[in-house]
N, C-alpha and C. Protein backbone atom coordinates (compact mmCIF):
# COMPACT_ATOMS: atom_id res chain seq x y z
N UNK A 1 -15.32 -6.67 -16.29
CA UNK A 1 -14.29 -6.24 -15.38
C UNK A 1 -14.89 -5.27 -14.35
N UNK A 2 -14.26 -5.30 -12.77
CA UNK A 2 -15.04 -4.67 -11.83
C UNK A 2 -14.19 -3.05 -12.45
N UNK A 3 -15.51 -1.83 -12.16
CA UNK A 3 -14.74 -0.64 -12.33
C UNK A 3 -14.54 0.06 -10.72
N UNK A 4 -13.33 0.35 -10.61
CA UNK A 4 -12.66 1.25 -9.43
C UNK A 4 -12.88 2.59 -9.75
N UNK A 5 -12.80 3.34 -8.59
CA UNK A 5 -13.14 5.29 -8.31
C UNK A 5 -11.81 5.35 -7.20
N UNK A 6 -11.13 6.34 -7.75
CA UNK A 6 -10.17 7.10 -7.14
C UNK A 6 -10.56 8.48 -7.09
N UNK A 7 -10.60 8.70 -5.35
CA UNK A 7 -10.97 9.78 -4.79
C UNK A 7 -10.09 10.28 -3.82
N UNK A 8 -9.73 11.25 -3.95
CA UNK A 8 -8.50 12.05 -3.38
C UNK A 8 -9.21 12.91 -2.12
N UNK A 9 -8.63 12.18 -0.92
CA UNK A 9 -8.87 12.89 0.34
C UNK A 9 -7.90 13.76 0.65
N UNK A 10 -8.01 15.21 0.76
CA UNK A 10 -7.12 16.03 1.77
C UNK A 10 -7.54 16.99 2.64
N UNK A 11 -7.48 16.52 3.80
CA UNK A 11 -7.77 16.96 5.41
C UNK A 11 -9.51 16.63 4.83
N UNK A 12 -10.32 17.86 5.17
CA UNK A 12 -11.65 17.30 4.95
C UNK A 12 -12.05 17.52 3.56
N UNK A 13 -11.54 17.74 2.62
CA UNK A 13 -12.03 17.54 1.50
C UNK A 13 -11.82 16.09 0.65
N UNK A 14 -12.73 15.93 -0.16
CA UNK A 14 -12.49 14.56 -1.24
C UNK A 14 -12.99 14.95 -2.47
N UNK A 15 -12.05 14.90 -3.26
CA UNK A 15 -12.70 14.87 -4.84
C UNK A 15 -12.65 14.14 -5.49
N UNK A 16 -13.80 13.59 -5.69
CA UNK A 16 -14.68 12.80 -6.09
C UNK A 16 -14.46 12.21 -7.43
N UNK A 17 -13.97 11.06 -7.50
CA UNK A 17 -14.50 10.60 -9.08
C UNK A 17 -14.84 9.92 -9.78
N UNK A 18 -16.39 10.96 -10.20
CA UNK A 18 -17.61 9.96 -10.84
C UNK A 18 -17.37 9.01 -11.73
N UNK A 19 -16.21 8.83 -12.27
CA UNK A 19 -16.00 7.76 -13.73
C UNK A 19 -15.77 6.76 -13.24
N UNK A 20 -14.27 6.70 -12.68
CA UNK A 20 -13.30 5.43 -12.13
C UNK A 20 -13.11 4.73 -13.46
N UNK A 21 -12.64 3.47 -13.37
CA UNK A 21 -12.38 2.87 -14.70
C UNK A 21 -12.25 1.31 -14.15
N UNK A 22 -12.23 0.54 -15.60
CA UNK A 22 -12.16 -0.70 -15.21
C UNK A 22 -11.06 -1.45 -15.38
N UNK A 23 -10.88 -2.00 -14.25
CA UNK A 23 -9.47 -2.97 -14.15
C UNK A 23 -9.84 -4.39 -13.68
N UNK A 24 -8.52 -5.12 -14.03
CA UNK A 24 -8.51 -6.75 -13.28
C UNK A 24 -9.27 -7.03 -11.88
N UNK A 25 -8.31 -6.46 -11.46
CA UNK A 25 -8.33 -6.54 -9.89
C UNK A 25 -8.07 -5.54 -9.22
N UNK A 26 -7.97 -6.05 -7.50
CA UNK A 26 -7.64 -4.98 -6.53
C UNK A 26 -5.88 -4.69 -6.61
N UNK A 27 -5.49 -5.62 -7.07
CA UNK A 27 -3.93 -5.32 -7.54
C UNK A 27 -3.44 -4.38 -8.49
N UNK A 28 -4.52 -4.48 -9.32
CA UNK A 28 -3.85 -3.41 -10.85
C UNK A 28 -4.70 -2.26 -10.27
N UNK A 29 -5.57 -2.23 -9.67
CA UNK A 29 -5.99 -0.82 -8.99
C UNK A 29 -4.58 0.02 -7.92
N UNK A 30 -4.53 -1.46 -6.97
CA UNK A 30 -2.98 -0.55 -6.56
C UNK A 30 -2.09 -0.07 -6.99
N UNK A 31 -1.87 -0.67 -8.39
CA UNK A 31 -0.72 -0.11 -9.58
C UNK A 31 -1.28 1.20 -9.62
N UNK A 32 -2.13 1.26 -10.11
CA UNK A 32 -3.10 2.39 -10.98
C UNK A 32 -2.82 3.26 -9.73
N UNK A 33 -2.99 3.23 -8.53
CA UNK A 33 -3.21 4.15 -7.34
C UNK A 33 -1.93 4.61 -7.34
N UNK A 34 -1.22 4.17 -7.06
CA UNK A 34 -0.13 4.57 -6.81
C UNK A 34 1.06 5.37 -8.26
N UNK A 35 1.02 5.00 -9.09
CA UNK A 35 1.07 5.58 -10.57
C UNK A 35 0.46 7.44 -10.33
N UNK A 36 -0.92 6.69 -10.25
CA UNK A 36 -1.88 8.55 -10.30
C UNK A 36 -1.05 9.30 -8.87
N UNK A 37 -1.00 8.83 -7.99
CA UNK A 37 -0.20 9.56 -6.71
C UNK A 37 0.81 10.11 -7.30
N UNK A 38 1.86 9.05 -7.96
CA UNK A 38 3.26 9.66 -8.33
C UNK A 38 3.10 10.50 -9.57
N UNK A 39 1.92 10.63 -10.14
CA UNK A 39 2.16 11.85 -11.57
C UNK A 39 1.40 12.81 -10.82
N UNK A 40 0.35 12.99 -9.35
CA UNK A 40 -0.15 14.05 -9.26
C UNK A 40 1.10 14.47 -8.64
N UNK A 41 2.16 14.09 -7.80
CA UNK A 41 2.91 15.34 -7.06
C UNK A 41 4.50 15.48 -7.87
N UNK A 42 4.34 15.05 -9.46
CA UNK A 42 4.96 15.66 -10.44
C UNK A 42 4.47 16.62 -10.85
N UNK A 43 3.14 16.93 -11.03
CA UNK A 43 2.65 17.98 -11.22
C UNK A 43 2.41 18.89 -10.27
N UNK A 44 1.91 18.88 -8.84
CA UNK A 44 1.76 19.14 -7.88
C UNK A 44 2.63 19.29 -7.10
N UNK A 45 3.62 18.86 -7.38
CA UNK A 45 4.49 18.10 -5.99
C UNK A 45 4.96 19.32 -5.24
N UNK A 46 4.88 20.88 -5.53
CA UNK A 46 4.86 21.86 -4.43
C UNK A 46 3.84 22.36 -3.66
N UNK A 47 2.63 21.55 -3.54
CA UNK A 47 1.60 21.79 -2.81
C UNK A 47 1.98 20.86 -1.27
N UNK A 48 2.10 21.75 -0.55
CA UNK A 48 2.40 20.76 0.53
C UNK A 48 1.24 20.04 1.35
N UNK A 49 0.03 20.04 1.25
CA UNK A 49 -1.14 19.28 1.41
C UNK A 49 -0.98 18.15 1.08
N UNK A 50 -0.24 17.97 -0.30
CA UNK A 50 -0.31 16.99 -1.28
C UNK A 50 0.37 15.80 0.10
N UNK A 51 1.23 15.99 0.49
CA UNK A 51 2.18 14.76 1.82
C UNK A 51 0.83 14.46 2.67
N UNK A 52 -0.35 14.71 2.99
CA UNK A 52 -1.04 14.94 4.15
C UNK A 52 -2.09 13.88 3.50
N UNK A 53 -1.84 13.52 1.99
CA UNK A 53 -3.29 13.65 1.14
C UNK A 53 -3.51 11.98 1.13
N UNK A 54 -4.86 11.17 1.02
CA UNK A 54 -5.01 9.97 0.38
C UNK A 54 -5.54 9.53 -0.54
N UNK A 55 -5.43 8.79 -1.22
CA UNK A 55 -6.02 8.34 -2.14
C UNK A 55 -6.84 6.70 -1.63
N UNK A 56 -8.49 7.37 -1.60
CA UNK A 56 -9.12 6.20 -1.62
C UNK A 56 -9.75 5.43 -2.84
N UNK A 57 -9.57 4.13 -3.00
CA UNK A 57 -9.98 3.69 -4.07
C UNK A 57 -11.27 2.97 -3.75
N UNK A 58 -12.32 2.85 -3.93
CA UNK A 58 -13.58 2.63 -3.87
C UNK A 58 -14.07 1.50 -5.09
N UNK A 59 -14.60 0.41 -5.01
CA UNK A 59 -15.19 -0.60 -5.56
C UNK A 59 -16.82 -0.16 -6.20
N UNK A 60 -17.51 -0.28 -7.28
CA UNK A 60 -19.00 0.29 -7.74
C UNK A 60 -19.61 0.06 -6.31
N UNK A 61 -19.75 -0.75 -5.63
CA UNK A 61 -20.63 -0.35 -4.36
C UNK A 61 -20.26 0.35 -3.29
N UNK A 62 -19.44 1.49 -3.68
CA UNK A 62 -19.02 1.92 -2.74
C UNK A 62 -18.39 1.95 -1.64
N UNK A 63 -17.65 0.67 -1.71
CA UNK A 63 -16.94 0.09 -0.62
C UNK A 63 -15.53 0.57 -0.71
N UNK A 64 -14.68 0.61 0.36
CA UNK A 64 -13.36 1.10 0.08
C UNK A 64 -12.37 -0.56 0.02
N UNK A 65 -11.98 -0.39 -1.37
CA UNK A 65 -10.77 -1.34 -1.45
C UNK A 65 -9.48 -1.03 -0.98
N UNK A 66 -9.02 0.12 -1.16
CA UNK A 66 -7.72 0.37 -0.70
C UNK A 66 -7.81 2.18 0.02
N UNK A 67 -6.49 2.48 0.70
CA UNK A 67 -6.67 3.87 1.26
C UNK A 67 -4.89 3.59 0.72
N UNK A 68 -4.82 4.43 -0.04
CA UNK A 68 -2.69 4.96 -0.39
C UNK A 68 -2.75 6.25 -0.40
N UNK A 69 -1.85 6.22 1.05
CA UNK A 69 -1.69 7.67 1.45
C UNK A 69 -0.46 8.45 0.99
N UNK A 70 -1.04 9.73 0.17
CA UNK A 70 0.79 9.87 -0.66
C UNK A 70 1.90 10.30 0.12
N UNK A 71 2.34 9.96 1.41
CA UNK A 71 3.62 9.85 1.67
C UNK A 71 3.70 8.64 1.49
N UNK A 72 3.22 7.30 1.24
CA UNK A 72 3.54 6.11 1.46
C UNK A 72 4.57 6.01 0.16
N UNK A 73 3.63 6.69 -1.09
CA UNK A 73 4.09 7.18 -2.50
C UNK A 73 5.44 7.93 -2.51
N UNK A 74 5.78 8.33 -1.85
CA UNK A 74 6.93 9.66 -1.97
C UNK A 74 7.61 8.85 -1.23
N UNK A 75 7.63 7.89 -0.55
CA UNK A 75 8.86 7.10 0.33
C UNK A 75 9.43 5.86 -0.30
N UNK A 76 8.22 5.34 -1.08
CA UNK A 76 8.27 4.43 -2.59
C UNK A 76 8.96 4.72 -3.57
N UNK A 77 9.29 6.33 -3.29
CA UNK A 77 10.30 6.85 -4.71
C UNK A 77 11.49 6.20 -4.89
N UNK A 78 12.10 6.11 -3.39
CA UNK A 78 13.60 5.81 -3.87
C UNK A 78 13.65 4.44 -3.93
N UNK A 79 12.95 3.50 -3.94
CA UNK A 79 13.05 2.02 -3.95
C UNK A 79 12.71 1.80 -5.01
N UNK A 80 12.94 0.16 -4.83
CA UNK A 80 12.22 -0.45 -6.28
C UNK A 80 10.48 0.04 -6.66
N UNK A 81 10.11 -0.06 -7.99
CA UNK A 81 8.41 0.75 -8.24
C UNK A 81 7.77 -1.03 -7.98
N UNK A 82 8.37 -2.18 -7.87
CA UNK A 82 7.77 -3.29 -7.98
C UNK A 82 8.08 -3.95 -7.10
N UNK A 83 7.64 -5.03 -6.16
CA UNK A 83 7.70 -5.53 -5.05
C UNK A 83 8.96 -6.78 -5.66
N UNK A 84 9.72 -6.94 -5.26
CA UNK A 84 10.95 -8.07 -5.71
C UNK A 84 11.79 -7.78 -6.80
N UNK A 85 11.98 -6.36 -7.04
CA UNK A 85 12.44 -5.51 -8.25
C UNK A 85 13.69 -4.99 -6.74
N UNK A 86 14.70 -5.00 -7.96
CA UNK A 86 15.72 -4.12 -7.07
C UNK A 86 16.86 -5.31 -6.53
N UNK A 87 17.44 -5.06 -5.53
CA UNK A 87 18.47 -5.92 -4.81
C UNK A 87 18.74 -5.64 -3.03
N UNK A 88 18.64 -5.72 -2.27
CA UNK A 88 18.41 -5.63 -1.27
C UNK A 88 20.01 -5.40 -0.39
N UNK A 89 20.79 -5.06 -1.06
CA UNK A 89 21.88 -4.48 -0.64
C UNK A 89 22.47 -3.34 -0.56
């Protein structure tokens, strides 16, 4: 299984992380991304940086698979957590 790195950009900082883990795909990484967004600003969620902040997810060669920026996360709150989940009325 390919392993993904989630690295948290805010303004010019990124912290870095050396582990990442291994998943399916670039899909269950977006799960995974977006999951870690919504438990860091449960924990966080009065840091106001945290709205400004992204989360890049990075592939072993260093390539960027995805960029989820946590307002995208915090606007995701009030909707369905799954794409065709919910009712559209």
């Amino acid at each position: 299984m390919p392993r993904y790195f989630f690295h948290t950009r805010i303004a010019a900082d990124t912290l870095t992380d050396e582990e990442g883990v291994e998943l399916r795909d670039a899909d269950q990484a977006w799960r995974v991304a977006r999951a870690t967004i919504r438990d860091s600003l449960g924990d966080e969620g009065s840091d106001p940086r945290l709205v400004a902040a992204i989360l890049v997810v990075t592939d072993e060669a260093g390539d960027v698979v995805l960029e989820f920026p946590f307002a995208e996360a915090i606007a995701e709150s009030d909707g369905p957590s799954e794409p065709g989940e919910g009712t559209l009325h």
